[in-house]
Protein backbone atom coordinates (compact mmCIF):
# COMPACT_ATOMS: atom_id res chain seq x y z
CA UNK A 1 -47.71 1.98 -19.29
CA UNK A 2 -47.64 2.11 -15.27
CA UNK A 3 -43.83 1.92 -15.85
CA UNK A 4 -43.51 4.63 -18.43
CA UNK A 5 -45.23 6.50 -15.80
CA UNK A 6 -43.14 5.99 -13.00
CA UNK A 7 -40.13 7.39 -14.98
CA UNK A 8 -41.62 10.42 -16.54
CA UNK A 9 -42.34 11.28 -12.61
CA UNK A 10 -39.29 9.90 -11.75
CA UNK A 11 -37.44 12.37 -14.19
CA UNK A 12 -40.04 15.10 -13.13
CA UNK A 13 -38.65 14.92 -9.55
CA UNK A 14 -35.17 14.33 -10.45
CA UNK A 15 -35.71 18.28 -11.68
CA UNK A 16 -37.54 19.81 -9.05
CA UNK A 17 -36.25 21.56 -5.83
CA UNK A 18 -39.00 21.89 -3.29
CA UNK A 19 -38.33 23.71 -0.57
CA UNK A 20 -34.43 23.49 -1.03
CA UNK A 21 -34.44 20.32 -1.66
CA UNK A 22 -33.99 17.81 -4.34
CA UNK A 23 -33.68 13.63 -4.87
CA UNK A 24 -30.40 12.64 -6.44
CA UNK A 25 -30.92 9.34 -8.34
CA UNK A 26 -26.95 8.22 -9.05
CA UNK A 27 -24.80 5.63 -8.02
CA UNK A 28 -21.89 7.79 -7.10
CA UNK A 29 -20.86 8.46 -3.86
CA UNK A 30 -18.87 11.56 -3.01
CA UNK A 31 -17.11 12.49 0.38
CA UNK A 32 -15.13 15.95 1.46
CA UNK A 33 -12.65 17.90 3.67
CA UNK A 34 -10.37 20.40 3.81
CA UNK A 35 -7.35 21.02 6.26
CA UNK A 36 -5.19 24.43 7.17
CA UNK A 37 -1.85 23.55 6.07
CA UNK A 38 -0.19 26.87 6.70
CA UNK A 39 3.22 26.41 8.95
CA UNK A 40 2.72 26.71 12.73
CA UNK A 41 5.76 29.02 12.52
CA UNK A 42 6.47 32.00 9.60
CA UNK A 43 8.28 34.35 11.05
CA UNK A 44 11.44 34.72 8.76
CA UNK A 45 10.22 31.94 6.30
CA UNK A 46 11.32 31.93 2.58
CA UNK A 47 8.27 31.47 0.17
CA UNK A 48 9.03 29.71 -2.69
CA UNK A 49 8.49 30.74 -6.39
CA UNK A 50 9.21 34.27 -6.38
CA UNK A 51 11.69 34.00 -3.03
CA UNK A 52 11.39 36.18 -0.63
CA UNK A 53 10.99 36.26 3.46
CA UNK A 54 7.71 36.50 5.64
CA UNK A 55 7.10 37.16 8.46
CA UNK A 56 3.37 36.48 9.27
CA UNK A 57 0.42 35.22 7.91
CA UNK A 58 -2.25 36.72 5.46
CA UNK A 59 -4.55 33.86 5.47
CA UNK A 60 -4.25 30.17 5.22
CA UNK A 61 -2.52 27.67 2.96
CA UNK A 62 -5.33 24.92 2.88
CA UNK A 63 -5.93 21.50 0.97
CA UNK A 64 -9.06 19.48 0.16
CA UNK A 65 -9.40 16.01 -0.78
CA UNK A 66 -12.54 14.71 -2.80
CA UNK A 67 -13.27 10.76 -2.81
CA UNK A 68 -15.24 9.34 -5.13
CA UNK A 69 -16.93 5.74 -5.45
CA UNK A 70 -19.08 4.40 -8.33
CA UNK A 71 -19.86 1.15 -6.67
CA UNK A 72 -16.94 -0.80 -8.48
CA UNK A 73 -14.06 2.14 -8.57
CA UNK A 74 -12.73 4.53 -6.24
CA UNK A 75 -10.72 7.75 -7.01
CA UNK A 76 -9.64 11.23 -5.76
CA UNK A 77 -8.43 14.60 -6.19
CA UNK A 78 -6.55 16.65 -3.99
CA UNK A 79 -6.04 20.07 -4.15
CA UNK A 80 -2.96 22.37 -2.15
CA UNK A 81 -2.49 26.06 -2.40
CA UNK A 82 0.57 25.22 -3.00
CA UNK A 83 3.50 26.22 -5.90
CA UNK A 84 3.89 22.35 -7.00
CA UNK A 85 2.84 18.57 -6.74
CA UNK A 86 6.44 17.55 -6.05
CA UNK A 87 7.05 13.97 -7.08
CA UNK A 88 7.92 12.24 -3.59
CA UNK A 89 5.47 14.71 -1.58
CA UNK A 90 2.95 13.12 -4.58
CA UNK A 91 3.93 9.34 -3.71
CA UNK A 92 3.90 9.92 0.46
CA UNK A 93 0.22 11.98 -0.26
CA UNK A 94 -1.06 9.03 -2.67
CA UNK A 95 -0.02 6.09 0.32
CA UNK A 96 -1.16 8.06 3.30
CA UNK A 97 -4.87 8.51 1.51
CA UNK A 98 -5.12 5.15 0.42
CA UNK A 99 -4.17 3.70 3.91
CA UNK A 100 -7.28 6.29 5.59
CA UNK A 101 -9.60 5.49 2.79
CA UNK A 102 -9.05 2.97 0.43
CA UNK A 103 -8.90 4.37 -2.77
CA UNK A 104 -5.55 2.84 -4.70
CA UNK A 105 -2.74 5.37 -4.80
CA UNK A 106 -2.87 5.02 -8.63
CA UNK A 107 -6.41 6.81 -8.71
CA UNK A 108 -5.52 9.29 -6.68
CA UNK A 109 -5.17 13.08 -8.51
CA UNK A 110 -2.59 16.06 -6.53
CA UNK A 111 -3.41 18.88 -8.06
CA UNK A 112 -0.95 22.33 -6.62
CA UNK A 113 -2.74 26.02 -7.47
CA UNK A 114 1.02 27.22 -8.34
CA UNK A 115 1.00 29.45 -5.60
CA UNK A 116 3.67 31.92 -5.22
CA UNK A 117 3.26 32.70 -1.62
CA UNK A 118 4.45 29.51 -0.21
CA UNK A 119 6.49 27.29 1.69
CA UNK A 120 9.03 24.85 -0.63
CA UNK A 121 8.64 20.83 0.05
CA UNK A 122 12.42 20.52 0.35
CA UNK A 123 13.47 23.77 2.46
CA UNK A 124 10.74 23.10 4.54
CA UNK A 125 10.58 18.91 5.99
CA UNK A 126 8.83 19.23 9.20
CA UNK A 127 6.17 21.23 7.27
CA UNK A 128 6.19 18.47 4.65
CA UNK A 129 5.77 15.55 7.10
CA UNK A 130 3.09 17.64 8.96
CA UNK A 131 1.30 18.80 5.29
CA UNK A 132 0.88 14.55 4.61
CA UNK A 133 -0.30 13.78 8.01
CA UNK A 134 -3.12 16.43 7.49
CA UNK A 135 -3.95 14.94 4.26
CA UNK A 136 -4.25 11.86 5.49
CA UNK A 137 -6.85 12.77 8.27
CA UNK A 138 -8.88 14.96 6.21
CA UNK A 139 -9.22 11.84 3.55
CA UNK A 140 -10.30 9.83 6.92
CA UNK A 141 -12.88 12.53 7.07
CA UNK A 142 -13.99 12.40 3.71
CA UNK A 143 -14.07 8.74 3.74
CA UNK A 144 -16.69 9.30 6.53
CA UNK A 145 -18.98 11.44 4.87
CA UNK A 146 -19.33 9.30 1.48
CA UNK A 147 -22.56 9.80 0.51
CA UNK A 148 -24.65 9.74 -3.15
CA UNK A 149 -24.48 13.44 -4.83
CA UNK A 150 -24.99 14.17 -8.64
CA UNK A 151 -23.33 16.71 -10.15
CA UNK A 152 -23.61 19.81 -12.66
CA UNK A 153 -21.33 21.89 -14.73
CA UNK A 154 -21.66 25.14 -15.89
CA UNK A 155 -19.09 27.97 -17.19
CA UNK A 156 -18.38 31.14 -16.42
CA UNK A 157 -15.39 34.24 -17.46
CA UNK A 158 -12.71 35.62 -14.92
CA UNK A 159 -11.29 38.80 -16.35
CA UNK A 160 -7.84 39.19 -14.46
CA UNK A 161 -5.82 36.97 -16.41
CA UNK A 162 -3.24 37.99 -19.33
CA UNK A 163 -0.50 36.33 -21.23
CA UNK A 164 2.93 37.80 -20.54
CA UNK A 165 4.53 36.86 -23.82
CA UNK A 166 4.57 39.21 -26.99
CA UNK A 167 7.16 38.36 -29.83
CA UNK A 168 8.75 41.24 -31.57
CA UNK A 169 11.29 41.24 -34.66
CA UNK A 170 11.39 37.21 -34.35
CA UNK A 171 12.28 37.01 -30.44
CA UNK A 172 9.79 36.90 -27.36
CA UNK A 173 10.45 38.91 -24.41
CA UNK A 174 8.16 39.55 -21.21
CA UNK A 175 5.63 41.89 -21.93
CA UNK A 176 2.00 41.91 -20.87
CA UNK A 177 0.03 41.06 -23.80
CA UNK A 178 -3.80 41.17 -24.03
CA UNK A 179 -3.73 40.03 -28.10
CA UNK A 180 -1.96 37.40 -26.85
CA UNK A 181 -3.57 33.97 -26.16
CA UNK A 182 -5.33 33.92 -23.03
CA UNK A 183 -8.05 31.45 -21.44
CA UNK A 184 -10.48 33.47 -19.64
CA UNK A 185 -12.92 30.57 -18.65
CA UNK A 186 -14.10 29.42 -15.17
CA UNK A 187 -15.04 26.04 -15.58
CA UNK A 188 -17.17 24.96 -12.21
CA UNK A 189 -18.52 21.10 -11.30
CA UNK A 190 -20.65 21.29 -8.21
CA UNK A 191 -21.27 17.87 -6.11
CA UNK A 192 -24.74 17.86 -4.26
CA UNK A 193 -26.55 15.60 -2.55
CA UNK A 194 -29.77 16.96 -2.67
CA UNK A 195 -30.20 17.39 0.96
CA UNK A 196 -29.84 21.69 0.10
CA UNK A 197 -28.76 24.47 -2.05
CA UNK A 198 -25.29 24.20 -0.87
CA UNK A 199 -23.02 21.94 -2.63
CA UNK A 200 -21.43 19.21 -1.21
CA UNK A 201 -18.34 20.56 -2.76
CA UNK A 202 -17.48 22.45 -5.76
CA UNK A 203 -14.32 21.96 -8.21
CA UNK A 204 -13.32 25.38 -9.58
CA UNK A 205 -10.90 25.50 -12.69
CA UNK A 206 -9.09 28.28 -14.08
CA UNK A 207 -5.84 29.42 -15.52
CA UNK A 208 -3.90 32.38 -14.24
CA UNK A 209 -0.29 32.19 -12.18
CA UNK A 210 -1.04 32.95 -8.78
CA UNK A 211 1.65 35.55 -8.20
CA UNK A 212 -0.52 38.67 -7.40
CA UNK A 213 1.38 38.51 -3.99
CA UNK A 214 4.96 38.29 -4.98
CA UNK A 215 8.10 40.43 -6.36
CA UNK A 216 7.39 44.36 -6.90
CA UNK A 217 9.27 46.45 -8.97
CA UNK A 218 11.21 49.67 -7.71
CA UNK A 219 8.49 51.87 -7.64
CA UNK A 220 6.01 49.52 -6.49
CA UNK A 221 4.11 50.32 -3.37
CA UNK A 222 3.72 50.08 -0.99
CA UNK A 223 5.89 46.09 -1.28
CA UNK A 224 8.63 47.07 -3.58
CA UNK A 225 10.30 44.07 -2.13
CA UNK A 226 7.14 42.08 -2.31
CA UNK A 227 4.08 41.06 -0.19
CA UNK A 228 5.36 40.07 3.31
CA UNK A 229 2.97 37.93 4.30
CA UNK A 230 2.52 34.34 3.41
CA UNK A 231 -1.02 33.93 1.74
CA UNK A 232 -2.83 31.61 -0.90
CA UNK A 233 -3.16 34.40 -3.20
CA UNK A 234 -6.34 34.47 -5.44
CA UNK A 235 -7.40 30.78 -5.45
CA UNK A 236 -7.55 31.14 -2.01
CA UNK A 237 -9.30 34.20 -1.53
CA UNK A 238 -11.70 32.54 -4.42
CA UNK A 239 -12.50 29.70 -2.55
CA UNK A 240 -13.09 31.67 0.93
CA UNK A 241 -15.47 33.41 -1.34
CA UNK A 242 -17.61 31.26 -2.44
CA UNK A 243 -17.75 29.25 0.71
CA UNK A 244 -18.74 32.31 2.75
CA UNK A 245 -21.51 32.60 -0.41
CA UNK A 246 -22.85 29.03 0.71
CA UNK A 247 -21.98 30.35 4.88
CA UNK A 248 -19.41 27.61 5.23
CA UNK A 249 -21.92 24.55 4.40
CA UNK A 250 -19.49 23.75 1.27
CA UNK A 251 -16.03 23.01 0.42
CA UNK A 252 -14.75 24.99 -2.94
CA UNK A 253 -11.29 23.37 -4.50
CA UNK A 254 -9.49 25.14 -6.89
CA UNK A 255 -8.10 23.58 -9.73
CA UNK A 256 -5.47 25.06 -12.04
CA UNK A 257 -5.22 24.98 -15.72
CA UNK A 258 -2.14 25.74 -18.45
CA UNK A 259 -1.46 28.89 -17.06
CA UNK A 260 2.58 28.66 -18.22
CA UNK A 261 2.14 32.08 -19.83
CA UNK A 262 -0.67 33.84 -18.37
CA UNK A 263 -0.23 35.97 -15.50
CA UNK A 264 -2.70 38.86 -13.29
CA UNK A 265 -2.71 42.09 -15.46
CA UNK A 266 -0.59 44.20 -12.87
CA UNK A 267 1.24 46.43 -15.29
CA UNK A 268 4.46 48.09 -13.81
CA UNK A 269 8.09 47.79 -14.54
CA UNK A 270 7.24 44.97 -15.58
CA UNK A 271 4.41 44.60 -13.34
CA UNK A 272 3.75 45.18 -9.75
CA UNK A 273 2.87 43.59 -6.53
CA UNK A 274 -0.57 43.50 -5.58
CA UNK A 275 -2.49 45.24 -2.40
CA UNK A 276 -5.39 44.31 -1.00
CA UNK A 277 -7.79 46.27 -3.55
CA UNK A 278 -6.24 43.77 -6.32
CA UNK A 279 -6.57 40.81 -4.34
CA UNK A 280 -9.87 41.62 -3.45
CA UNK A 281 -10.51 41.92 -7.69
CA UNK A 282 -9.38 38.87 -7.88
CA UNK A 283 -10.57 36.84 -5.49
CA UNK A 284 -13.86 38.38 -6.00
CA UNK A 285 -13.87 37.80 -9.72
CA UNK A 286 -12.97 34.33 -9.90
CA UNK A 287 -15.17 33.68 -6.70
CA UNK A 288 -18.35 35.26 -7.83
CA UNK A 289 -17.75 33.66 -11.08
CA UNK A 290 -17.64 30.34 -9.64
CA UNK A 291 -20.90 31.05 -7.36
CA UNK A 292 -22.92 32.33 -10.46
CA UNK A 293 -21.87 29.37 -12.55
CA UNK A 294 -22.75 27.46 -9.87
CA UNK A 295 -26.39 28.55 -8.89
CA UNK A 296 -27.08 28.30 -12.70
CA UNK A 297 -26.27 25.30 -12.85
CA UNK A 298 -28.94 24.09 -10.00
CA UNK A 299 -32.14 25.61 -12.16
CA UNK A 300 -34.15 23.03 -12.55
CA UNK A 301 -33.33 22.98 -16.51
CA UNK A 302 -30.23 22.53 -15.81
CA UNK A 303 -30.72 19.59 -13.06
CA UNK A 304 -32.78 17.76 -16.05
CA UNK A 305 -29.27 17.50 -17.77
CA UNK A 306 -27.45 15.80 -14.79
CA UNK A 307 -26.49 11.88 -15.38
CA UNK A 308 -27.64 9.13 -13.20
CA UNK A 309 -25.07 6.95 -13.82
CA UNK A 310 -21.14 8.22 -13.16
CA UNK A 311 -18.74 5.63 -13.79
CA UNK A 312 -15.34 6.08 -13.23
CA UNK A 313 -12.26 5.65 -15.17
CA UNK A 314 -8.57 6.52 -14.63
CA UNK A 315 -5.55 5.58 -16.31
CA UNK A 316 -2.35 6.79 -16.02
CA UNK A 317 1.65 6.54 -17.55
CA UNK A 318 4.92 7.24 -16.63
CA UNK A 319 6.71 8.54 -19.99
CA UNK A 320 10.06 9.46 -21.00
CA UNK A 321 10.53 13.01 -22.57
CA UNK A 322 13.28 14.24 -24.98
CA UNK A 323 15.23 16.95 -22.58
CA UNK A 324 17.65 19.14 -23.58
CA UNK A 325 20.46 17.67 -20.98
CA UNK A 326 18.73 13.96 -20.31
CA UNK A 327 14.63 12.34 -20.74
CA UNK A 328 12.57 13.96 -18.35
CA UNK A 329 10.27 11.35 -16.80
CA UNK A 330 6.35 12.41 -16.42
CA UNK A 331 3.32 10.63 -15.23
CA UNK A 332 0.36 11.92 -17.19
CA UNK A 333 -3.17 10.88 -16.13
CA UNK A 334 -7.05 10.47 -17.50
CA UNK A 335 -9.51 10.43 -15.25
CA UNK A 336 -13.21 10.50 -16.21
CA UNK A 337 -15.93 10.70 -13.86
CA UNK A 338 -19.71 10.17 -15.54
CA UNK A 339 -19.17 12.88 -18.80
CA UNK A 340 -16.02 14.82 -17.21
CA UNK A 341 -12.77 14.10 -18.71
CA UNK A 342 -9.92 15.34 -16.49
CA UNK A 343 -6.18 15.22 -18.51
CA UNK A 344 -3.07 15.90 -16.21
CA UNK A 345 0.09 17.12 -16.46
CA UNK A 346 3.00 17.88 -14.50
CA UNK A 347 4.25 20.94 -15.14
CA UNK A 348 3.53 24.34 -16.61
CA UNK A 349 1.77 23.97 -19.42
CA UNK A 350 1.03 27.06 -21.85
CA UNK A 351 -2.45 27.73 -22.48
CA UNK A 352 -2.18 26.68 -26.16
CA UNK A 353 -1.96 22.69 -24.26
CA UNK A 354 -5.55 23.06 -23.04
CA UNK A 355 -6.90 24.57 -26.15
CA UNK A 356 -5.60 21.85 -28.62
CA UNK A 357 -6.32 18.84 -26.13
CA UNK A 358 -9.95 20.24 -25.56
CA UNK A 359 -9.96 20.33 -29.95
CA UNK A 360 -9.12 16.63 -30.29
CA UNK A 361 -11.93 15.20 -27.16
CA UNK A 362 -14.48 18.27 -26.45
CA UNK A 363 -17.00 16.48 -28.92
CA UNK A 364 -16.41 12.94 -26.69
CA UNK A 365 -16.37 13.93 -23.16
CA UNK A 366 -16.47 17.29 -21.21
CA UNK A 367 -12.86 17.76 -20.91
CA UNK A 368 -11.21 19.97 -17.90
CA UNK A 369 -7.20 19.96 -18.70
CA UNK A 370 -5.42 20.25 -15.74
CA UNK A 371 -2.10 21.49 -15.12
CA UNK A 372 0.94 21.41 -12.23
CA UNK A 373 -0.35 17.71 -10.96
CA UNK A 374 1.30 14.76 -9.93
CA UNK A 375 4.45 15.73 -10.31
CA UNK A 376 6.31 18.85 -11.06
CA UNK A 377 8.99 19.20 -14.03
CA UNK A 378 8.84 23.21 -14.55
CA UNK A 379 7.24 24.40 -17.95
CA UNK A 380 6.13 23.12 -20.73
CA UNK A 381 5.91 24.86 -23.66
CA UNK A 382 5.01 24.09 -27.06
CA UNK A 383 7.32 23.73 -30.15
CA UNK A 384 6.23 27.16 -31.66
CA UNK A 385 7.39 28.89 -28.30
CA UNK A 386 10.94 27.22 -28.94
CA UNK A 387 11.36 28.84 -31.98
CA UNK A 388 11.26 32.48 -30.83
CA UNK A 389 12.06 31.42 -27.43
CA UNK A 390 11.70 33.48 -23.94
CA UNK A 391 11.52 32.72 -20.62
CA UNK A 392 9.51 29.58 -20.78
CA UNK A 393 11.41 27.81 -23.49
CA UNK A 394 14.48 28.69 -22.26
CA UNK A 395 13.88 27.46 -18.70
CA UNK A 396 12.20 24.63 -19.88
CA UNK A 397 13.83 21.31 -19.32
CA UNK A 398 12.16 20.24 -22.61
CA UNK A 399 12.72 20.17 -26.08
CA UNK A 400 10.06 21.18 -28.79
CA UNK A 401 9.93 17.38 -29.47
CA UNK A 402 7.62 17.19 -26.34
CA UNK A 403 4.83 18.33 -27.56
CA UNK A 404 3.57 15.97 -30.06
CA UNK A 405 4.60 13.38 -27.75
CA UNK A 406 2.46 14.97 -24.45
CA UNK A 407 -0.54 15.62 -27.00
CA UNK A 408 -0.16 11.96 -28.18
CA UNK A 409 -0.03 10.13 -24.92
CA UNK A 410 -2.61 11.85 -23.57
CA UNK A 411 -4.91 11.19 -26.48
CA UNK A 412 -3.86 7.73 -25.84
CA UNK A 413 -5.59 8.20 -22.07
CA UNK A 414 -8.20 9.56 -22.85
CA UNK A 415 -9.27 7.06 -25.31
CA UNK A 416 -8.78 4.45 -22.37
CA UNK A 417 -11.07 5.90 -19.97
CA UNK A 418 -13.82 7.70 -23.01
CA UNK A 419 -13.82 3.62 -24.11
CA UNK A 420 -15.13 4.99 -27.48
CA UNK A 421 -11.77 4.02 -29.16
CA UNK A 422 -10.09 0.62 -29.00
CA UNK A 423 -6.55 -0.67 -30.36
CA UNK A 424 -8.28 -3.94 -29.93
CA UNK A 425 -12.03 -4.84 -28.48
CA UNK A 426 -11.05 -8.29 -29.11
CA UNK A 427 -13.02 -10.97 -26.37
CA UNK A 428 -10.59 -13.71 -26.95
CA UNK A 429 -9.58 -14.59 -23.19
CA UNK A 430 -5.78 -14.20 -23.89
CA UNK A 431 -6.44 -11.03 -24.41
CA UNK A 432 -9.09 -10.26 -21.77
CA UNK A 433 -6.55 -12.02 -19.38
CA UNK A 434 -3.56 -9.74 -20.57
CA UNK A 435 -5.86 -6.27 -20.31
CA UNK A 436 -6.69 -7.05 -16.90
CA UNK A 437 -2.93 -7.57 -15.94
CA UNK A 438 -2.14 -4.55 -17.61
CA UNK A 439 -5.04 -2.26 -15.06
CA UNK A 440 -3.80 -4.36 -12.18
CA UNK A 441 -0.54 -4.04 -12.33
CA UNK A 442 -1.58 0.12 -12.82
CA UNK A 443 -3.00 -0.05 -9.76
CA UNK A 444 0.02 -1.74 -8.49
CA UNK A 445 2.24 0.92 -9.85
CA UNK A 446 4.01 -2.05 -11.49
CA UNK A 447 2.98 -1.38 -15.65
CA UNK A 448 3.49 -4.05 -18.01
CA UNK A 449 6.58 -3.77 -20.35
């Protein structure tokens, strides 16, 4: 009886804030930082994506990294305003954060906002060499600062977002297209340890090309030529947002989603370049969606909800992918910390990816798909974009084959790390001996033929 007590007050408490404050019962440690990445020198820079020069600075280019340790694992994510997660800036990132914090390079997630406004890895190698140097010392930094947090979810709507494709008389051509698909959602996971109302850090997802600053048309001003300025664009201004919301106690990442065809709803010829009243939209939008989704989810109905007990999961492949000149090699990943289900790819996926992968495991796990991470091998669209083609099938390095196979593999993950499904749960030690070669030779980055 004394013990049935103890946890009815136990669970009482676990949902109370008193005076700002909170316990957080969990075994999961959490730890934070974010660096400035922006170049020492822009003047006469070429920003990738849509190219153009700069010549000074709008605001910062910034990344965060997250650690995470659930007594027995270790993993992070990493998030850079930047256009991609190239493959060898991915493999210097994962060894420089493993060296400054332990976590194996294997669990490590690099997640790129697809910002238009930046420098390129391979135009720009002292910035490179410089952007994994920072990385590493802000994972020192986060190692530093581990600590136990729980953490909430809660949902919310951006309204800036619109797919660019519209197919007419059998062929798709550019077009801004609000009947078209479109994935207006701000998913938001806030990591607190209890100590106030500000969050340790908060994860932001949402899916929407970050190209308000780019290309203009003709009679766009006042940038015809585009925005001159180097700048995160709206995931930036988002998380400057929401941080100034919390007055800098917090660190907000932003993580994208399959945004291959959705785009900001500038129309123009065929859309323009954004000024500061559309950036301020933006930012604004997504960032006061992210802060409202993320006091909600601190009410102390909400807290009740929260898991004691996050244990984490990852598991990852490197798989061949029918190209149209040659396979295209991709690493997809699964990582599941407590309930949350991340899925990776690496690449522009259409939005259709994250609606059909949330169908097969949204009654398993709370899944956030994740797009343009470790790695970066352009778009990826599904079969049914192939067939009336456009932009994104056409520059796709992909054939319609691909899908099925990305859906399958990654359903393949997922069951891993869920551990609801098994090929096998077989306890005969040959094959407890051969399952445990298989994770450490993952780890090694060594998998077993």
């Amino acid at each position: 009886m004394k013990h049935l007590l103890f946890l009815v007050l136990l669970a009482s408490a676990h949902a109370q804030v008193i005076d700002g404050q909170f316990p957080v019962t969990s075994n999961l440690k959490a730890g934070v930082a974010k660096v400035d990445i922006t170049p020492p020198e822009v003047k006469g820079v070429i920003v990738t994506g849509h190219t153009r020069e700069v010549n000074g600075v709008r605001d910062p280019l910034r990344a965060g990294v997250l650690l995470m340790d659930d007594g027995e694992t270790k993993a992070a994510i990493v998030t850079m305003d930047t256009i991609g997660a190239w493959e060898e800036m991915v493999a210097q990132a994962r060894a420089e954060i493993e060296k400054a914090s332990g976590v194996p390079a294997a669990n490590i997630m690099i997640c790129a906002s697809h910002n238009h406004s930046g420098p390129g890895w391979n135009e720009n190698m002292r910035w490179a060499s410089d952007l994994i140097k920072k990385i590493g010392a802000a994972a020192k930094e986060a190692a530093a600062s581990m600590r136990p947090v729980s953490i909430g979810m809660s949902v919310d709507r951006i309204s800036f977002g619109i797919n660019r494709r519209k197919t007419i008389d059998g062929r798709a051509v550019v077009r801004l297209n609000p009947d078209g698909p479109n994935d207006p959602r701000v998913k938001v996971l806030r990591f607190d340890d209890g100590k106030s109302l500000a969050p340790m850090a908060i994860l932001m997802h949402a899916v929407c090309h970050p190209c308000f600053f780019t290309w203009g048309d003709k009679g766009s001003q006042p940038y015809p030529k585009g925005f001159p300025m180097m700048t995160a664009d709206y995931p930036g201004e988002a998380q400057t947002f929401v941080e100034i919301c919390y007055a800098g106690k917090t660190a907000s990442m932003f993580m994208q989603g399959c945004a291959g065809d959705i785009r900001p709803n500038l129309p123009g010829y065929p859309y323009r370049c954004a000024d500061e009243a559309d950036i301020q939209w933006a930012g604004r939008d997504l960032g006061g969606a992210t802060a409202r989704a993320a006091a909600f989810s601190i009410t102390r109905e909400q807290l009740k909800k929260r898991e004691t007990f996050y244990q984490i999961r990852v598991a990852s492949e490197v798989i061949d992918l029918p190209g149209k000149e040659q396979p295209v090699k991709a690493e997809l990943m699964a990582m599941k910390v407590g309930p949350f289900l991340f899925l990776t790819m690496p690449g522009e996926p259409m939005v259709e990816y994250g609606f059909k992968l949330e169908q097969a495991i949204a009654d398993r796990a709370t899944p956030v798909i994740v797009g343009y991470a470790n790695g970066n091998i352009g778009y990826i669209a599904t079969a049914a974009a192939h067939e009336v083609g456009g932009y994104e099938p056409n520059r796709s390095h992909l054939k319609p084959e691909a899908e099925a196979i990305l859906l399958r593999e990654l359903g393949k993950l997922a069951d891993r790390v869920v551990g609801d499904v098994f090929e096998s749960f077989s306890k005969h030690p040959k094959d407890m001996v051969k399952r445990e070669a298989e994770e450490k030779a993952r780890l090694q980055g060594t998998p077993v033929k």
